[in-house]
Protein backbone atom coordinates (compact mmCIF):
# COMPACT_ATOMS: atom_id res chain seq x y z
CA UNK A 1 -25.83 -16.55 58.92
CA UNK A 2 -25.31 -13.81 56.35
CA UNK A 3 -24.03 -16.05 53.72
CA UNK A 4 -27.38 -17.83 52.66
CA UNK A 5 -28.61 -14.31 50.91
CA UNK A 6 -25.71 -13.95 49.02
CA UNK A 7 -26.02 -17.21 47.26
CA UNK A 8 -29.34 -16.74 47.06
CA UNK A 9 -29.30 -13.40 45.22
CA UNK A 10 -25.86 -14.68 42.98
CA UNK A 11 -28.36 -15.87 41.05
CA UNK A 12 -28.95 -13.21 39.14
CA UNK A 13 -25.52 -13.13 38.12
CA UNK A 14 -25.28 -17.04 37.46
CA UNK A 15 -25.52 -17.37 34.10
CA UNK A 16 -27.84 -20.42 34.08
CA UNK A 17 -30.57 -18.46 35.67
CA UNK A 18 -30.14 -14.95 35.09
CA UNK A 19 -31.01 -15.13 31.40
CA UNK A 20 -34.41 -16.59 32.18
CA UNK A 21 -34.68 -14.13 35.04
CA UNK A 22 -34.43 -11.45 32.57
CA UNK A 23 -36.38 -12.55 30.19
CA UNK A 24 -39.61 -13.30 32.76
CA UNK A 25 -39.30 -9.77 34.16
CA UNK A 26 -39.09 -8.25 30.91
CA UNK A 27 -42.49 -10.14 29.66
CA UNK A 28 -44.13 -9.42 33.09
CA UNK A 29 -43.24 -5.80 32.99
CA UNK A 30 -44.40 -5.50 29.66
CA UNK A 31 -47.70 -7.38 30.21
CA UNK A 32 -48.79 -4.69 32.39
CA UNK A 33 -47.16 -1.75 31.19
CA UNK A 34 -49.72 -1.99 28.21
CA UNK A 35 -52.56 -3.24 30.10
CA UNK A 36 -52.35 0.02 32.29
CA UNK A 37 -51.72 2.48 29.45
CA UNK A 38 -54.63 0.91 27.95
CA UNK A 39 -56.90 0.93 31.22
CA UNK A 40 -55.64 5.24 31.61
CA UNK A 41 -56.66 5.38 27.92
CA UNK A 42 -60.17 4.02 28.22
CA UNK A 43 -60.77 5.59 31.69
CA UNK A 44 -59.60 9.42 30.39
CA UNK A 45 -59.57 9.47 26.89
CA UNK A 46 -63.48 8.74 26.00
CA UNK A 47 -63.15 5.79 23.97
CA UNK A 48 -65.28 3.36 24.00
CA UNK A 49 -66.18 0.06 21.87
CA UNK A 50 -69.88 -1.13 20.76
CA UNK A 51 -70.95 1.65 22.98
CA UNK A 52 -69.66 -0.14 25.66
CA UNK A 53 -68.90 2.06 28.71
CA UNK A 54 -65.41 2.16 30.60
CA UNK A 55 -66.11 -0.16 33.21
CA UNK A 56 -67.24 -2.94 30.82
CA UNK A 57 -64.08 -2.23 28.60
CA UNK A 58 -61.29 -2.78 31.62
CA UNK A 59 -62.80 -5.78 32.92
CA UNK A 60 -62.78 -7.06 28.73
CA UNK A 61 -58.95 -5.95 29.38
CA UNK A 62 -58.63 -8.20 32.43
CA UNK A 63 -60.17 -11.41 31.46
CA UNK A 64 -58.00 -11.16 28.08
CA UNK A 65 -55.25 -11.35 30.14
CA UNK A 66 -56.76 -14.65 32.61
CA UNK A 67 -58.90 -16.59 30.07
CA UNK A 68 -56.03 -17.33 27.54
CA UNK A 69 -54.50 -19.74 30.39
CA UNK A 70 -57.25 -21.88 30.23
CA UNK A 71 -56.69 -22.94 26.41
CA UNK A 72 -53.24 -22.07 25.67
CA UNK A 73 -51.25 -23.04 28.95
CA UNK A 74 -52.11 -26.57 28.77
CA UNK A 75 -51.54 -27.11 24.77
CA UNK A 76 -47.92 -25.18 25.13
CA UNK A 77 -47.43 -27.79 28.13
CA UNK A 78 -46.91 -30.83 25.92
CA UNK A 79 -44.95 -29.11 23.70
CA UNK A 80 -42.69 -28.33 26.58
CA UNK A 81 -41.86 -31.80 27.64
CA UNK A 82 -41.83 -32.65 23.90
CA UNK A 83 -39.40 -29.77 22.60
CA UNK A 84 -35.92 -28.15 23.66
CA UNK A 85 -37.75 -25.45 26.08
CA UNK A 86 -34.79 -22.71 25.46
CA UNK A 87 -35.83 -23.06 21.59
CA UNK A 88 -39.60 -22.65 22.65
CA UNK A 89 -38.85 -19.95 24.92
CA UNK A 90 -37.16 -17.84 22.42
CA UNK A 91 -40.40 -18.54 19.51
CA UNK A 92 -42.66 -17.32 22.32
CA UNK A 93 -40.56 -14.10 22.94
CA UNK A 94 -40.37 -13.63 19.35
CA UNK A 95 -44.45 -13.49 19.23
CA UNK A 96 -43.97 -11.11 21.80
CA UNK A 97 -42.20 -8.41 19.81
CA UNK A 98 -44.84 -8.99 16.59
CA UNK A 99 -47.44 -8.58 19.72
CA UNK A 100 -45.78 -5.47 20.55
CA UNK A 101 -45.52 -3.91 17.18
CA UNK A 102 -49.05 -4.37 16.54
CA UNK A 103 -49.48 -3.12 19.68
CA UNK A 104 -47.67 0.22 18.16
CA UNK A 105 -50.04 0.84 15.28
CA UNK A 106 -53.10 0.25 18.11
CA UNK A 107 -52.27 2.97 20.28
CA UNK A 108 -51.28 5.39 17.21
CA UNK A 109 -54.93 4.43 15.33
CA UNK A 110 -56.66 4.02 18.56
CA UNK A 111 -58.50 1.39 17.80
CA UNK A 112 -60.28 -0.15 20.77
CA UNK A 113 -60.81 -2.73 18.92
CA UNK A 114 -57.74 -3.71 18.19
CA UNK A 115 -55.92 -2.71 21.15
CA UNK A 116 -58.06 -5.56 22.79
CA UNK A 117 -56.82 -7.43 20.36
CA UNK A 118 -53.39 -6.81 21.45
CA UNK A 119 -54.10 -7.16 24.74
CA UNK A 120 -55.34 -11.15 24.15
CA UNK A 121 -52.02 -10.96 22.20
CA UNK A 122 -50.27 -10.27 25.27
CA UNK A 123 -52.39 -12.89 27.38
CA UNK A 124 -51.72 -15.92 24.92
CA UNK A 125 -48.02 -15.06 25.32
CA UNK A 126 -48.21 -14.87 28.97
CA UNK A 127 -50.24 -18.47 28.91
CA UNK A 128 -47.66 -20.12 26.41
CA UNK A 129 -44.54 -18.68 28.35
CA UNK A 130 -45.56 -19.80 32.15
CA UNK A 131 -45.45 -23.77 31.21
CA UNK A 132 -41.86 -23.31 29.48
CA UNK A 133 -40.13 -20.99 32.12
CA UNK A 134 -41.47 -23.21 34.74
CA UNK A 135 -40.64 -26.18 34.25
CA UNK A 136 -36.98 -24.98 32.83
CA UNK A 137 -36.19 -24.21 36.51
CA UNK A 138 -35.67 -27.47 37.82
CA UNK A 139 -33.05 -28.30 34.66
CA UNK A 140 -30.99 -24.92 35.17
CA UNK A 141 -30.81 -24.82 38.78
CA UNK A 142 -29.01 -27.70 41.17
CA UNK A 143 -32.25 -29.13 43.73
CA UNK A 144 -30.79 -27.36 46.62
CA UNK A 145 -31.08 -23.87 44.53
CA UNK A 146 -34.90 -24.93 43.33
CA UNK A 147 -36.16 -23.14 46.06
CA UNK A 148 -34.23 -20.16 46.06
CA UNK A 149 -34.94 -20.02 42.39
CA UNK A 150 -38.14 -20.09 42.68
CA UNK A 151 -38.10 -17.20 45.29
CA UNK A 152 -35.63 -14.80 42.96
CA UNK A 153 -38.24 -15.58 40.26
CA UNK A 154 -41.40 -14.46 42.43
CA UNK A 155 -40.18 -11.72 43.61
CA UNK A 156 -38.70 -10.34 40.54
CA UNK A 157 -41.99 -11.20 38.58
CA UNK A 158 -44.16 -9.12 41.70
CA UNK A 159 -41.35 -6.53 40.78
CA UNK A 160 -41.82 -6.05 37.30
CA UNK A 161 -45.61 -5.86 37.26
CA UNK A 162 -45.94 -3.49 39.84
CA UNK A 163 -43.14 -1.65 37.83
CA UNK A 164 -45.13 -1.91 34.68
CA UNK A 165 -48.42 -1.19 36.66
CA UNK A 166 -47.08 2.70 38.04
CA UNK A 167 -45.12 3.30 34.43
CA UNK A 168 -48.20 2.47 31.56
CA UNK A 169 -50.91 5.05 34.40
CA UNK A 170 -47.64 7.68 34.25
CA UNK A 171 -46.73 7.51 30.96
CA UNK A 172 -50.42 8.16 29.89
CA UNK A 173 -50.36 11.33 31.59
CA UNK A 174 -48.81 13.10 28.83
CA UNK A 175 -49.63 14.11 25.58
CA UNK A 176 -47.24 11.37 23.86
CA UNK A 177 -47.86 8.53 26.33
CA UNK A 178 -49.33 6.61 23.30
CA UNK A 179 -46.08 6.83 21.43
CA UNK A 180 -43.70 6.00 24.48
CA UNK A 181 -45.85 3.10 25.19
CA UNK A 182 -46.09 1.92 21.25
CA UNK A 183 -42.31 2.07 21.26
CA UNK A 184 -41.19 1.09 24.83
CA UNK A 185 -43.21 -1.89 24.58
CA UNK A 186 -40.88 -3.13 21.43
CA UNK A 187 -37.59 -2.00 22.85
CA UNK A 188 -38.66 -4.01 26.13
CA UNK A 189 -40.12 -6.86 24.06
CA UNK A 190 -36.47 -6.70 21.95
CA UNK A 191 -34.80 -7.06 25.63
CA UNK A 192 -36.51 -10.04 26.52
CA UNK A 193 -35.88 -12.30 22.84
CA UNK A 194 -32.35 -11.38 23.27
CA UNK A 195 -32.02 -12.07 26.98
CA UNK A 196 -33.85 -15.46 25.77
CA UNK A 197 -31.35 -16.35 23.33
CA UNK A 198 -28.60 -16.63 25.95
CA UNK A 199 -31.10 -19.51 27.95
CA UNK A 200 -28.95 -22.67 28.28
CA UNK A 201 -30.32 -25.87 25.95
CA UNK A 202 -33.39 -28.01 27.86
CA UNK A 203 -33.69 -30.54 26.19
CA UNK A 204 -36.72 -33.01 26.74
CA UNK A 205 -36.94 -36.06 28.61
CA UNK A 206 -36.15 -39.15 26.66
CA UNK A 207 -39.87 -40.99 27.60
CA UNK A 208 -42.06 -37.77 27.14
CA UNK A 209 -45.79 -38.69 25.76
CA UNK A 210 -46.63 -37.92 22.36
CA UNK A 211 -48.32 -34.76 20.95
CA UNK A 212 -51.85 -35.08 21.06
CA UNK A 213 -54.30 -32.71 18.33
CA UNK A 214 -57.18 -32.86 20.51
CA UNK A 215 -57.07 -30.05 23.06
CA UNK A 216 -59.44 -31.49 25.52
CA UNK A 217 -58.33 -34.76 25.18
CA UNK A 218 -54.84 -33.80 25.64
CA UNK A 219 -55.53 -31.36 28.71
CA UNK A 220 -57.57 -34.38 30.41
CA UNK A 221 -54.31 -36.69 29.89
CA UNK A 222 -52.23 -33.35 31.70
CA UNK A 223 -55.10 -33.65 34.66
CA UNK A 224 -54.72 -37.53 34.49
CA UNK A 225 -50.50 -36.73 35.12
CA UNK A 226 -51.10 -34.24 37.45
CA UNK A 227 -53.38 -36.46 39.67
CA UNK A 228 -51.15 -39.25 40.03
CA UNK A 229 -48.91 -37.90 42.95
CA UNK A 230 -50.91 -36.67 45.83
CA UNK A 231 -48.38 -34.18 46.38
CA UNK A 232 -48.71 -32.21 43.39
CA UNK A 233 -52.17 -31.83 43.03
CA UNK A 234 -52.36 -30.83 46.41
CA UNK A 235 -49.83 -28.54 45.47
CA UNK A 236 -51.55 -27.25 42.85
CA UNK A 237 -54.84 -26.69 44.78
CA UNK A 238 -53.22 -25.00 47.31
CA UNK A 239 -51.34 -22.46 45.15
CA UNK A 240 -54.57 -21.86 43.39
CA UNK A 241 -55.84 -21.03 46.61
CA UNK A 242 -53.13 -18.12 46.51
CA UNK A 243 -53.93 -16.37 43.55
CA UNK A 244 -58.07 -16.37 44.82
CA UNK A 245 -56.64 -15.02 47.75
CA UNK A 246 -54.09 -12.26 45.95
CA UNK A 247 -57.10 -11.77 43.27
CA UNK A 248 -59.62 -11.09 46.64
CA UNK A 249 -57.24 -8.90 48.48
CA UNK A 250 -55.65 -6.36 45.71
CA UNK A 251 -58.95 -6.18 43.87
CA UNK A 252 -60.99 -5.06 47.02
CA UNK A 253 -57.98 -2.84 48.15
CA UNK A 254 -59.09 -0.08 46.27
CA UNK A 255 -62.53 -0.08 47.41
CA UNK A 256 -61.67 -1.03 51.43
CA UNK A 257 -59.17 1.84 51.08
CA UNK A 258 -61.55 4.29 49.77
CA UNK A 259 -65.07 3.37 52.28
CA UNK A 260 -63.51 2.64 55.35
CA UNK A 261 -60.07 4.53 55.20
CA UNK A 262 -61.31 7.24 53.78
CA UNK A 263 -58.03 7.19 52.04
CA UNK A 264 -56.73 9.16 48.06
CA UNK A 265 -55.43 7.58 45.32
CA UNK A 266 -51.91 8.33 47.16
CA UNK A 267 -53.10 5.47 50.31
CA UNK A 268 -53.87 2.86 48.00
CA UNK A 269 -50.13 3.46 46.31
CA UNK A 270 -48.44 2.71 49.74
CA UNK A 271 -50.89 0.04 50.73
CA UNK A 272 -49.64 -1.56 46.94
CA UNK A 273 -45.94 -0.36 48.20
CA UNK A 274 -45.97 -2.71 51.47
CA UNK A 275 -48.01 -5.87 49.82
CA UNK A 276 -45.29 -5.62 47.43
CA UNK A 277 -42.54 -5.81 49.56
CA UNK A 278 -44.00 -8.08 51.93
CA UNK A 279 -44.39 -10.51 49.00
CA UNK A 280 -40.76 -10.18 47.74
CA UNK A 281 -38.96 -10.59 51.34
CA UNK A 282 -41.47 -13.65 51.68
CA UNK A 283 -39.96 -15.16 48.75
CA UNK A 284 -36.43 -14.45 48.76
CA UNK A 285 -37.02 -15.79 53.03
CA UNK A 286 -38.08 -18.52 51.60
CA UNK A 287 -34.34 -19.77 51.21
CA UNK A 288 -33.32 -19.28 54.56
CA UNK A 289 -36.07 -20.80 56.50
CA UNK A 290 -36.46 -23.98 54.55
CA UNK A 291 -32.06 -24.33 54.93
CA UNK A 292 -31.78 -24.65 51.22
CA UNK A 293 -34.82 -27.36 50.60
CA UNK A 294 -38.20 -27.66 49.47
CA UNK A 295 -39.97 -27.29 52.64
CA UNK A 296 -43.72 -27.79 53.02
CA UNK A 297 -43.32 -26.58 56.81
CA UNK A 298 -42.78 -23.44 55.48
CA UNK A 299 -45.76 -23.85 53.62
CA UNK A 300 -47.71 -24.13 56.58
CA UNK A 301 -46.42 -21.21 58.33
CA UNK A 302 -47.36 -18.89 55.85
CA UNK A 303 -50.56 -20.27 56.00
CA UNK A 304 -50.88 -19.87 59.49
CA UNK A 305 -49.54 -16.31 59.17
CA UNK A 306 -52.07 -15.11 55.98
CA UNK A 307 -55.01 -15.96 58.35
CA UNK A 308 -53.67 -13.61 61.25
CA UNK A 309 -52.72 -11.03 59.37
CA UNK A 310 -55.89 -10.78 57.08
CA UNK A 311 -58.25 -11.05 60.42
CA UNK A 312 -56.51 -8.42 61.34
CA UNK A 313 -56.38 -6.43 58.20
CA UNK A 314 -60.54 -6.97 58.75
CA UNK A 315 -60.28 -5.38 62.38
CA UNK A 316 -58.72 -2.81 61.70
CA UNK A 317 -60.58 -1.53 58.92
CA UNK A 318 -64.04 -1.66 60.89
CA UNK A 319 -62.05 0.14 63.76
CA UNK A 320 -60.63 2.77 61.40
CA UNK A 321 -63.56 3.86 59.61
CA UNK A 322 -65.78 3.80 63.45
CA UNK A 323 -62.79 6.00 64.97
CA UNK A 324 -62.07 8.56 61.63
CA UNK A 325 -65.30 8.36 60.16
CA UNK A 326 -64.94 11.44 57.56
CA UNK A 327 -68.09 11.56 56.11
CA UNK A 328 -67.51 11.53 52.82
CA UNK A 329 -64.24 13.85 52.75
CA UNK A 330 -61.17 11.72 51.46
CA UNK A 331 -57.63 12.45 52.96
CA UNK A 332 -54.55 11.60 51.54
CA UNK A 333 -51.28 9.91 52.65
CA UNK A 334 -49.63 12.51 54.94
CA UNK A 335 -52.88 12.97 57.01
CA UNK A 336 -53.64 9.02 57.43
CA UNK A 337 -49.57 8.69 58.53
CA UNK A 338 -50.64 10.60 61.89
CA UNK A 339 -53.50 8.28 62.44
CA UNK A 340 -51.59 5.40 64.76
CA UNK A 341 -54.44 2.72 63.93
CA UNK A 342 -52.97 3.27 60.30
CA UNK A 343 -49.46 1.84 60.86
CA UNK A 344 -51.20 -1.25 62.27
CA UNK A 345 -53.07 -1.56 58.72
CA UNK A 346 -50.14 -0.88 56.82
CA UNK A 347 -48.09 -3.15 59.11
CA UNK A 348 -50.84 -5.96 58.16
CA UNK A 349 -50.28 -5.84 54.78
CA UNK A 350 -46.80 -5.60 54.31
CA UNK A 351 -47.40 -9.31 56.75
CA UNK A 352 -49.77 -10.46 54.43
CA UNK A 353 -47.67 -9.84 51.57
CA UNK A 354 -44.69 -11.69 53.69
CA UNK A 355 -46.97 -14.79 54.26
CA UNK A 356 -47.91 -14.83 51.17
CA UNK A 357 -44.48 -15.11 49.64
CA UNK A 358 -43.89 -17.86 52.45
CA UNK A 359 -46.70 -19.69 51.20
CA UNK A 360 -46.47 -19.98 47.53
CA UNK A 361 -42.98 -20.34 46.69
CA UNK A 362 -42.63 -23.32 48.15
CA UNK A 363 -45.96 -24.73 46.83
CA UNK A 364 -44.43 -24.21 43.28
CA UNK A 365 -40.99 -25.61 44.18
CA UNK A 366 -42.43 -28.93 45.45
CA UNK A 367 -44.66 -29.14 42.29
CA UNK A 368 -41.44 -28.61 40.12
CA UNK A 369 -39.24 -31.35 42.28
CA UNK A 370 -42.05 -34.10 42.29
CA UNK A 371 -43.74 -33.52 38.91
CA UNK A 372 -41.70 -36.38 36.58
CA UNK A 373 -39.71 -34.36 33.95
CA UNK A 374 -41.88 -36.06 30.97
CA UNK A 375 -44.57 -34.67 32.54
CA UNK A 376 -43.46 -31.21 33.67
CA UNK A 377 -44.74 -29.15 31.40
CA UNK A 378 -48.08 -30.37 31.20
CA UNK A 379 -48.49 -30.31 34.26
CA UNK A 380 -47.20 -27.05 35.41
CA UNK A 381 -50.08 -26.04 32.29
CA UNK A 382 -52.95 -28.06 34.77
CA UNK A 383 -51.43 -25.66 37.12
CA UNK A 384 -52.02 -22.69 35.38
CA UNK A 385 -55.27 -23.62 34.19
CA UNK A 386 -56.41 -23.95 37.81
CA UNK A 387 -54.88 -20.59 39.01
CA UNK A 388 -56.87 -18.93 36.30
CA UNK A 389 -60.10 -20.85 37.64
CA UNK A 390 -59.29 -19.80 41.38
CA UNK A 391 -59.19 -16.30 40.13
CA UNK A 392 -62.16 -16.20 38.36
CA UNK A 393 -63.76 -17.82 40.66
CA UNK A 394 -62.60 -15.12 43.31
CA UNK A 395 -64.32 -12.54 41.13
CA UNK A 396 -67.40 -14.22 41.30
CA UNK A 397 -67.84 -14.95 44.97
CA UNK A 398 -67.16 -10.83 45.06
CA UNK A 399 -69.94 -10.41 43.05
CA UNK A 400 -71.80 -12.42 45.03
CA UNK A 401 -71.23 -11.68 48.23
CA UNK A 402 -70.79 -7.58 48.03
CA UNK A 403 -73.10 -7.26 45.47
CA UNK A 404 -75.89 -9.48 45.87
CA UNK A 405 -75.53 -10.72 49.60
CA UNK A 406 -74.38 -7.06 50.59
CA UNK A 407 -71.57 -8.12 52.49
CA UNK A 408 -69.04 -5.55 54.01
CA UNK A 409 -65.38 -6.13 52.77
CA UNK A 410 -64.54 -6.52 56.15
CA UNK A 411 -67.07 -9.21 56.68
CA UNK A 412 -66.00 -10.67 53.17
CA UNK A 413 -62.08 -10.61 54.34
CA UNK A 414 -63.21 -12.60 57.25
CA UNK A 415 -65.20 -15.15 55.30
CA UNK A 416 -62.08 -15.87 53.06
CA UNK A 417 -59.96 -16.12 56.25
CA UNK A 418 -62.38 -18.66 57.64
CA UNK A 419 -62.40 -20.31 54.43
CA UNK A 420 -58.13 -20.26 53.78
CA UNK A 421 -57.98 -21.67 57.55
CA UNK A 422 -60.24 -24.51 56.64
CA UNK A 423 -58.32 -25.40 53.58
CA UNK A 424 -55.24 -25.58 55.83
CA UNK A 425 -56.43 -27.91 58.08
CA UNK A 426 -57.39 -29.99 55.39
CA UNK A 427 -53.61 -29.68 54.09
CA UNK A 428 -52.57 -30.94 57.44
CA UNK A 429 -55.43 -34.17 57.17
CA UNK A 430 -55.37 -35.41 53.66
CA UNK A 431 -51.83 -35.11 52.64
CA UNK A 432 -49.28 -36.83 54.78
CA UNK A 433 -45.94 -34.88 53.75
CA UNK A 434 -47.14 -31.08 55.37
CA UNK A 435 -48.35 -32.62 58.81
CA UNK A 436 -44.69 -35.13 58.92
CA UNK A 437 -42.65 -32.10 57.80
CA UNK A 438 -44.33 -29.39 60.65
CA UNK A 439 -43.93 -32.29 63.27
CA UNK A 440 -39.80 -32.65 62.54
CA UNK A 441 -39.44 -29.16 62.50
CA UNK A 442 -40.87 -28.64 65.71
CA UNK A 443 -39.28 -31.43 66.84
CA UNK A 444 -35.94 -29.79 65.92
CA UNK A 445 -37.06 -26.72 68.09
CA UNK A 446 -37.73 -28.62 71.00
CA UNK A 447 -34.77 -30.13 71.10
CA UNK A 448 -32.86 -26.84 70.61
């Protein structure tokens, strides 16, 4: 029993995977390290851009991170199936450090404008790098390793943003954050070209399309790939459905935290804490309950276990702010750890977090093992492209229904639980593999 974790976690000592391992964290760190120095510098500092207030100027911040998917994820995709991807990998890191030492003179100048600049910087890196490291998985791994790959990978990228997340809002705190940011942010760029030069040769497949010039006509040839097996686009649409659901749940943590936990800055840190590792032990479990294979049974029981857990995450909040109501007084972690109805939320989303690692590695393993390698990239860029829609999208129905339809975010958490249990059904309908897979499994139980 205890040897599957080893091998799972000797992968970051296998020196196949460890030097891409290295090099993702270090980007993903780095992503957010500067997004929240910048967020701490808008929010406390007073600056502003076209007399824009702060609010306006972090939500710029976000979508400069999101909307470069959409055009640059899908173009860098056929250059992955066309190009050596260890060679494209190391360019991109490259444009990473420039990125970074631009990002340098921003924060000494402070120049909103052009630390938004930096920021879309940061984005197009993020939306060139996620086709290449993707689909260079499958080609340094062996297929029985694809989905503990995959789970090392997840969890080490939910690692290194939170990571980057708590260091840019602490390092802003003092009087030369600017300068620790300006210069971390190279050193860590640095780390991840060099880590990327030690990425073993992928070359391309033999039979992979040619370039195309046109952008739209190439990413509608990538759509045309990625809707020829069943499997992957249903793969695809279902982890899309992941990041709307991550984008719903940590966006409105904050705010569900604040109105009907009544809870400091110091709750929402240990609600972060638990999704965090809930995620990560999802991922690295992964391994162990599919018995070294891509598994869409597993799939399906993180499904199963995301709706549970985020009913209940509803529940409880409406019972929590009925029993403590505080009006209006917030209290901080040590006072809501005597509160017993607060273990159960905190127990909920350290679940949720779990399910949700059980449900999307997988999803991404089985679009990596079906997608044809002269296709990989591209399609792997459809994928991205679509997560970025899902979480836009996920902003929008917030919008909608808190601010126009005057939901609760109870009753909101509820609606997307109604709607994730819908879309698992229709999993289980339309695409044969997830209902054969669930019925051999519990076969194999019954017979045990």
């Amino acid at each position: 029993m205890s040897s599957a974790k080893p091998k799972q976690l000797a992968l970051l000592t296998d020196r196949h995977f460890y030097p891409l391992f290295w090099t993702q964290f270090g980007g993903a760190f780095n992503d957010n390290f500067y997004k929240s120095a910048l967020m701490m510098l808008f929010t406390y500092s007073g600056v502003s851009l076209w007399g824009q207030g702060v609010d306006v100027l972090n939500n710029v911040v976000a979508a400069c991170l999101i909307v470069p998917f959409l055009f640059f994820a899908p173009l860098v995709g056929q250059f992955a199936d066309r190009l050596d991807k260890a060679m494209l990998a190391r360019l991109i890191k490259l444009g990473e450090v420039a990125v970074m030492l631009l990002g340098g003179v921003a924060f000494y100048l402070q120049s909103p404008a052009l630390l938004l600049l930096v920021v879309l910087g940061t984005g197009i890196q993020s939306a060139c790098f996620s086709p290449v490291k993707y689909s260079l998985v499958p080609q340094l791994v062996q297929p029985a390793q694809l989905t503990a790959a995959n789970g090392v990978l997840h969890s080490g990228t939910s690692l290194a943003v939170f990571c980057g997340l708590i260091a840019g809002t602490v390092v802003m705190q003092f009087d030369s954050g600017g300068v620790v940011v300006g210069v971390g942010g190279v050193l860590i760029a640095l780390g991840g070209w060099y880590s990327s030069r030690f990425i073993e040769p992928a070359p391309a497949a033999l039979n992979a399309p040619p370039l195309m010039r046109n952008p739209l006509r190439q990413f509608a040839r990538s759509f045309v790939y990625a809707r020829e097996s069943r499997v992957v686009f249903s793969s695809i649409l279902a982890f899309s459905w992941y990041w709307f659901l991550g984008s719903v749940y940590l966006t409105q943590l904050p705010n569900f935290t604040r109105e009907l936990l009544a809870g400091e800055g110091s709750v929402v840190t240990c609600l972060l804490v638990a999704f965090l590792l809930g995620v990560c032990s999802g991922a690295l479990a992964c391994h162990r309950l599919s018995r070294a294979k891509v598994d869409p049974a597993v799939v399906l029981l993180g499904g199963a276990l995301i709706a549970v857990f985020s009913a209940d995450l509803a529940f409880a909040g409406q019972q929590f702010a009925a029993q403590y109501s505080a009006g209006g007084e917030l209290f901080g972690l040590a006072e809501q750890l005597q509160r017993p109805l607060f273990g159960r939320i905190v127990l909920d989303v350290l679940l949720l977090g779990v399910a949700g690692g059980l449900y999307s590695v997988p999803l991404q393993a089985m679009m990596q093992q079906q997608s044809l390698p002269e296709y990989r990239g591209q399609i792997i860029g459809v994928n991205n492209v679509m997560n970025a829609l899902f979480m836009m999208a996920s902003a929008v129905s917030a919008i909608v229904f808190l601010g126009k339809l005057d939901f609760t975010i109870p009753h909101f958490f509820l609606l997307t639980t109604v709607l994730h249990s819908v879309i698992i059904v229709l999993l289980l309908v339309f695409e044969p593999v997830f209902l054969q897979r669930l019925r051999e499994r519990v076969g194999v139980k019954r017979k045990l």
